[in-house]
N, C-alpha and C. Protein backbone atom coordinates (compact mmCIF):
# COMPACT_ATOMS: atom_id res chain seq x y z
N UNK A 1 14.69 12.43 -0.88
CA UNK A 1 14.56 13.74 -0.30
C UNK A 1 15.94 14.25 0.10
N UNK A 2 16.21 15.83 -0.01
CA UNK A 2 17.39 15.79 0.70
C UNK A 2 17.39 16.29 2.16
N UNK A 3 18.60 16.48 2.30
CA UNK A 3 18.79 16.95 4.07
C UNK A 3 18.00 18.34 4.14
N UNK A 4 18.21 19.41 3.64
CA UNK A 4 17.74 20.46 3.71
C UNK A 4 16.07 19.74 4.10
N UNK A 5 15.50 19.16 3.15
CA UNK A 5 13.78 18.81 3.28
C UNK A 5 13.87 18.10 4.68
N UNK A 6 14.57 17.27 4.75
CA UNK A 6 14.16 16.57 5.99
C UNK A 6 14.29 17.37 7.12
N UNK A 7 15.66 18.28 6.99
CA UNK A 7 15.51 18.84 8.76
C UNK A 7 14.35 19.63 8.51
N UNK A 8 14.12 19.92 7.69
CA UNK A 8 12.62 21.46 8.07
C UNK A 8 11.44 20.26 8.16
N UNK A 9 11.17 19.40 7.62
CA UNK A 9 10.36 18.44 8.18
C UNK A 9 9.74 18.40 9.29
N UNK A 10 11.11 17.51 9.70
CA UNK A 10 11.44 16.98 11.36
C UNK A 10 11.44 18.23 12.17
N UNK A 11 11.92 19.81 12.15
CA UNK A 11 12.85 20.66 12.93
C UNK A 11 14.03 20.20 13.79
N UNK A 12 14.77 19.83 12.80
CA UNK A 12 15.96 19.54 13.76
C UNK A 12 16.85 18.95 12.71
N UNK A 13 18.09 19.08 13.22
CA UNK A 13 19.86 19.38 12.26
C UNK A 13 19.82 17.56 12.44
N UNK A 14 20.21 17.27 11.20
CA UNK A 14 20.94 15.97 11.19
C UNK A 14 22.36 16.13 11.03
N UNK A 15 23.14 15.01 11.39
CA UNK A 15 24.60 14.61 11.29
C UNK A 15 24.65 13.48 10.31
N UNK A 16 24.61 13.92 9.12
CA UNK A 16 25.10 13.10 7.99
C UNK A 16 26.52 12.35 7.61
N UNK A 17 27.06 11.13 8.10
CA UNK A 17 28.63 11.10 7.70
C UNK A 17 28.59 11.17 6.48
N UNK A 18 29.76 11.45 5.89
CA UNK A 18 29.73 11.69 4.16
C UNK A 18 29.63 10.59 3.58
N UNK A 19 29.80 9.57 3.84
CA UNK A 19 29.78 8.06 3.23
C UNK A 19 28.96 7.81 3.34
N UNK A 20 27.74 8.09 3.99
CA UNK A 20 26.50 7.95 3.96
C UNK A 20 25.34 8.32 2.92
N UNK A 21 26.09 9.27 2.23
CA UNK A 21 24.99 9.75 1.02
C UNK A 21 24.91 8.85 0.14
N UNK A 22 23.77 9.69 -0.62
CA UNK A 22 23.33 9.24 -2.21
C UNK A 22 24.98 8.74 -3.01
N UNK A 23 24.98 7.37 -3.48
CA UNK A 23 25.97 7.13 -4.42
C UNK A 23 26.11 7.90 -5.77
N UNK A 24 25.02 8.10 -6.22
CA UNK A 24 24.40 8.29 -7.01
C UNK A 24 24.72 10.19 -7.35
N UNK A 25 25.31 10.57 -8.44
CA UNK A 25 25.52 11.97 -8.18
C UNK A 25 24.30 13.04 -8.53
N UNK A 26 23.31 12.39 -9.69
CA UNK A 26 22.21 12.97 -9.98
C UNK A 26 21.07 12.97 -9.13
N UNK A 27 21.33 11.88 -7.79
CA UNK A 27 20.09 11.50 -7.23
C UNK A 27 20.79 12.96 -5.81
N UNK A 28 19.24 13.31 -5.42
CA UNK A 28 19.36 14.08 -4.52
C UNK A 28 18.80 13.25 -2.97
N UNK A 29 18.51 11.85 -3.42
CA UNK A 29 18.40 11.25 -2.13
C UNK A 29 18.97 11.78 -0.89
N UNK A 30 18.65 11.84 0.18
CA UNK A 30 19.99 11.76 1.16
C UNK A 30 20.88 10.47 1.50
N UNK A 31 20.17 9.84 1.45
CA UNK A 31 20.22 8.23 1.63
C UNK A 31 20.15 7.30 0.77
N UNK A 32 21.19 6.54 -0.39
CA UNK A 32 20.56 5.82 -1.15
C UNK A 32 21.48 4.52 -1.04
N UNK A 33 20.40 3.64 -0.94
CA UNK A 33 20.73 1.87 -0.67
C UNK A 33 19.83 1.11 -1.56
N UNK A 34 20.74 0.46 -2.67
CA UNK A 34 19.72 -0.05 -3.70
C UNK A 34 19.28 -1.22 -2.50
N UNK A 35 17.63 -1.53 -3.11
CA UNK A 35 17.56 -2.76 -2.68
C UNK A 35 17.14 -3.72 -3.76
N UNK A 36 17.56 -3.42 -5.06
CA UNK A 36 17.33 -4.53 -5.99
C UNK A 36 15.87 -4.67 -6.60
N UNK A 37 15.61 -3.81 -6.56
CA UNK A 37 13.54 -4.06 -7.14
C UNK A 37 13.57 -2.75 -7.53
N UNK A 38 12.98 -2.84 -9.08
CA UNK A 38 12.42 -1.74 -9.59
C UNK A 38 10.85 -1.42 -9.40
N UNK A 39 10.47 -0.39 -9.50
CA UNK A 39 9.11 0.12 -9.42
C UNK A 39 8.26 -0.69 -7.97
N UNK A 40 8.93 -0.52 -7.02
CA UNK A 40 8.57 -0.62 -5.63
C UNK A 40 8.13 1.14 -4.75
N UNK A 41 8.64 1.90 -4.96
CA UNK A 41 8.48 2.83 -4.60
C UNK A 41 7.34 3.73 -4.71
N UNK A 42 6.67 4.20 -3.83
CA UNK A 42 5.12 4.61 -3.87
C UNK A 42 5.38 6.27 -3.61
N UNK A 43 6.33 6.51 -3.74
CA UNK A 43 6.12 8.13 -3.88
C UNK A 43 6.22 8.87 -4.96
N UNK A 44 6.16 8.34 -5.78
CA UNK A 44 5.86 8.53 -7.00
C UNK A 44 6.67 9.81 -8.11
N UNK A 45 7.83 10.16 -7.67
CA UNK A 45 8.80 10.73 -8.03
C UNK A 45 9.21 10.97 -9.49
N UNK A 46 9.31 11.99 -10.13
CA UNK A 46 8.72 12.08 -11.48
C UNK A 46 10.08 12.16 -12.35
N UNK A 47 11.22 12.09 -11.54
CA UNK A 47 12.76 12.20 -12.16
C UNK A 47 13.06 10.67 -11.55
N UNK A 48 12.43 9.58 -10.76
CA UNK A 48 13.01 8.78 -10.31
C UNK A 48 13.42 7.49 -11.62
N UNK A 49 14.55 7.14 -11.45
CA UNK A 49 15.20 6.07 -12.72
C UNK A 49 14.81 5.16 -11.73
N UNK A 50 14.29 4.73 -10.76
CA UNK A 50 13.82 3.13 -10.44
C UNK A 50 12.39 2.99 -10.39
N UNK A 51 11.40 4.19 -11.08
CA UNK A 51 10.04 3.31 -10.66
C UNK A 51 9.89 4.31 -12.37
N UNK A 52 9.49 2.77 -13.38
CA UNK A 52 8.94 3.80 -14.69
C UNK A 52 7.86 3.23 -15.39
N UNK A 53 6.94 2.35 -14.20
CA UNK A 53 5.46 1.91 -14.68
C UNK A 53 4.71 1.96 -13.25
N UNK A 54 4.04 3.14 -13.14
CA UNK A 54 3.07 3.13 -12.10
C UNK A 54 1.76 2.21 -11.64
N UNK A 55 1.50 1.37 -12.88
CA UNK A 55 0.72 0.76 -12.57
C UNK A 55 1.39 -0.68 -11.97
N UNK A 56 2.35 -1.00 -12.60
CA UNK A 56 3.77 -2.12 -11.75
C UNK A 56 3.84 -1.54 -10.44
N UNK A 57 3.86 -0.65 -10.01
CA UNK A 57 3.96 -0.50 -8.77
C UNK A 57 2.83 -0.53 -7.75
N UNK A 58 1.97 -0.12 -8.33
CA UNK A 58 0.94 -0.15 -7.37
C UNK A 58 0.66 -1.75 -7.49
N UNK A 59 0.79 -2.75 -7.99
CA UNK A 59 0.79 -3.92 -8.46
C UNK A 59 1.84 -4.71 -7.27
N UNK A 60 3.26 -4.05 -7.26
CA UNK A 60 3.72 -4.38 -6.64
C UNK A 60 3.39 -3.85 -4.86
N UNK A 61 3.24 -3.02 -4.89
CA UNK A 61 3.02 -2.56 -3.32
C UNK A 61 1.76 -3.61 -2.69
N UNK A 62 0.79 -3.67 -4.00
CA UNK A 62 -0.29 -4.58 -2.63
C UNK A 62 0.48 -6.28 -2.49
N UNK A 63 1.24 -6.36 -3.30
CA UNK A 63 2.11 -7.64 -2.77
C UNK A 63 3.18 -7.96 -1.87
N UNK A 64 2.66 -6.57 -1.07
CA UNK A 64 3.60 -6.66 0.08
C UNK A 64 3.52 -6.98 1.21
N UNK A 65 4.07 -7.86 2.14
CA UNK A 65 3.81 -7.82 3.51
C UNK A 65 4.80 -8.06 4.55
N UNK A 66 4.02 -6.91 5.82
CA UNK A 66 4.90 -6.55 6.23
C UNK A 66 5.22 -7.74 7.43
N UNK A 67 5.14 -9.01 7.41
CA UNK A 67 5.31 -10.05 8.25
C UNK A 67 6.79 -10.33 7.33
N UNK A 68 7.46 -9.95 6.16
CA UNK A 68 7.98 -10.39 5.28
C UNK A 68 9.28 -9.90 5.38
N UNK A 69 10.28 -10.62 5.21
CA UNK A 69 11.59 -9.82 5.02
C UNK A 69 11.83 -9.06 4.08
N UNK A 70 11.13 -9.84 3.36
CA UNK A 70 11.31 -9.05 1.99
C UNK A 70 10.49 -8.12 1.26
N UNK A 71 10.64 -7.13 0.31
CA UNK A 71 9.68 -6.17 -0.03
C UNK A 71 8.79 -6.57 -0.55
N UNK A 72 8.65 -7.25 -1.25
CA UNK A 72 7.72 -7.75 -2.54
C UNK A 72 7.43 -9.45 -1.70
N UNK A 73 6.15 -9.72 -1.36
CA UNK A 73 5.86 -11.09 -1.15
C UNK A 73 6.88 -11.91 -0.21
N UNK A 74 6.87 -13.21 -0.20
CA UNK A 74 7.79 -14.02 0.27
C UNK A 74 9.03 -14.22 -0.45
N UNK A 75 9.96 -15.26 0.66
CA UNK A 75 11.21 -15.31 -0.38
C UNK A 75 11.04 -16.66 -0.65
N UNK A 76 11.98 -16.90 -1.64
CA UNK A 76 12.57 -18.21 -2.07
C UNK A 76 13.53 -18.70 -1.83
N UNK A 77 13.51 -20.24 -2.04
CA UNK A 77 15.02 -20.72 -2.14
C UNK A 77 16.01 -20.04 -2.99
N UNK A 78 17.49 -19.98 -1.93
CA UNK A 78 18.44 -18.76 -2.85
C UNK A 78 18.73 -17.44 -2.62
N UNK A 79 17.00 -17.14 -1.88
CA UNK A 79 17.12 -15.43 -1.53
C UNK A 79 18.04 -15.47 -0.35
N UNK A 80 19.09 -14.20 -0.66
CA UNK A 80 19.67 -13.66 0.57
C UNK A 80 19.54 -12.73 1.31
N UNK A 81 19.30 -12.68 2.60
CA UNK A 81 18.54 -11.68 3.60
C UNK A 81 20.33 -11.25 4.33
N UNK A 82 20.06 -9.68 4.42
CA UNK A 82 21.53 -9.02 4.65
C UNK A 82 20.57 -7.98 5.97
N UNK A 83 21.65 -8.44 6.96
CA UNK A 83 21.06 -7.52 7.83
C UNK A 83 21.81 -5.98 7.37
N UNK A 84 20.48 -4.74 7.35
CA UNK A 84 21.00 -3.36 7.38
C UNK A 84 21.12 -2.54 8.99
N UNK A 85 21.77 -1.38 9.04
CA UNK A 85 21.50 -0.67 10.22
C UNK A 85 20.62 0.33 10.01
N UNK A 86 20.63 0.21 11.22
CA UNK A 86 19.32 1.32 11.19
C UNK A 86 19.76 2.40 12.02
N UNK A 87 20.76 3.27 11.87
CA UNK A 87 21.45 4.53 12.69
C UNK A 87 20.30 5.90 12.41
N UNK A 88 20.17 6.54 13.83
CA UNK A 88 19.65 7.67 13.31
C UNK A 88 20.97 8.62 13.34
N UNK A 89 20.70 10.12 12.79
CA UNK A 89 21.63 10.99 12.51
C UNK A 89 20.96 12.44 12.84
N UNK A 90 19.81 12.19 13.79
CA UNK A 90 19.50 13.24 14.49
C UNK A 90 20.51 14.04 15.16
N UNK A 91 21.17 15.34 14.96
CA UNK A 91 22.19 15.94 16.48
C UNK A 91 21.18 16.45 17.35
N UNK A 92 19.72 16.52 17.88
CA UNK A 92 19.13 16.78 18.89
C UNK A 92 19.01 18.27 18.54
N UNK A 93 19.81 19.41 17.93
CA UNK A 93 19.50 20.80 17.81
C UNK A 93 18.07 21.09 16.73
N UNK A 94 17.13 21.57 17.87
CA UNK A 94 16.18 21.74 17.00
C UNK A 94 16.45 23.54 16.40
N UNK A 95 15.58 23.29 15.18
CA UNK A 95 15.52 24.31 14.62
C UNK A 95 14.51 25.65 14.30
N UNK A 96 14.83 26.86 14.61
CA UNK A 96 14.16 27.75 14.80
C UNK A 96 12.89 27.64 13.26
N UNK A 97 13.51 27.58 12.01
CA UNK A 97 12.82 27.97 11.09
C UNK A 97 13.34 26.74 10.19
């Protein structure tokens, strides 16, 4: 999604640092952090290059749990768990429209 969608969402201005965006120049993400798994994503996005078998996904989503570090099932020997942050980028100004 981008910023524009989210603040009218939410009503209210985010503070995006620029290093923070989409790597990606075609993706209009606001936010993009691979996490290594294709066709995990349940929003079903019809330009998205990481989910291109819907039925893999829905396949994959009920193998998820959320006791789990990981997206998909348990891990294995080998898997590496990377702590992320979790910053919000709310500036508190809500928005009229």
């Amino acid at each position: 999604m981008t910023q524009s969608i989210i603040e009218r969402a939410i009503g209210c201005s985010l503070d995006v640092p620029k290093n923070k965006k989409s790597p990606r120049e075609a993706c209009n993400c606001l936010l993009g952090n691979d996490i290594g798994a294709y066709n995990t994503c349940g929003h079903g996005c019809i330009y998205c290059y990481a989910n291109y078998n819907q039925e893999t996904v829905r396949q994959n989503m009920q193998q998820h749990k959320s006791t789990s570090p990981f997206l998909i099932g348990n891990g294995k020997e080998g898997d590496k768990i990377r702590e992320a942050s979790q910053d919000s980028y709310r500036n508190g100004q809500i928005t009229l429209f």
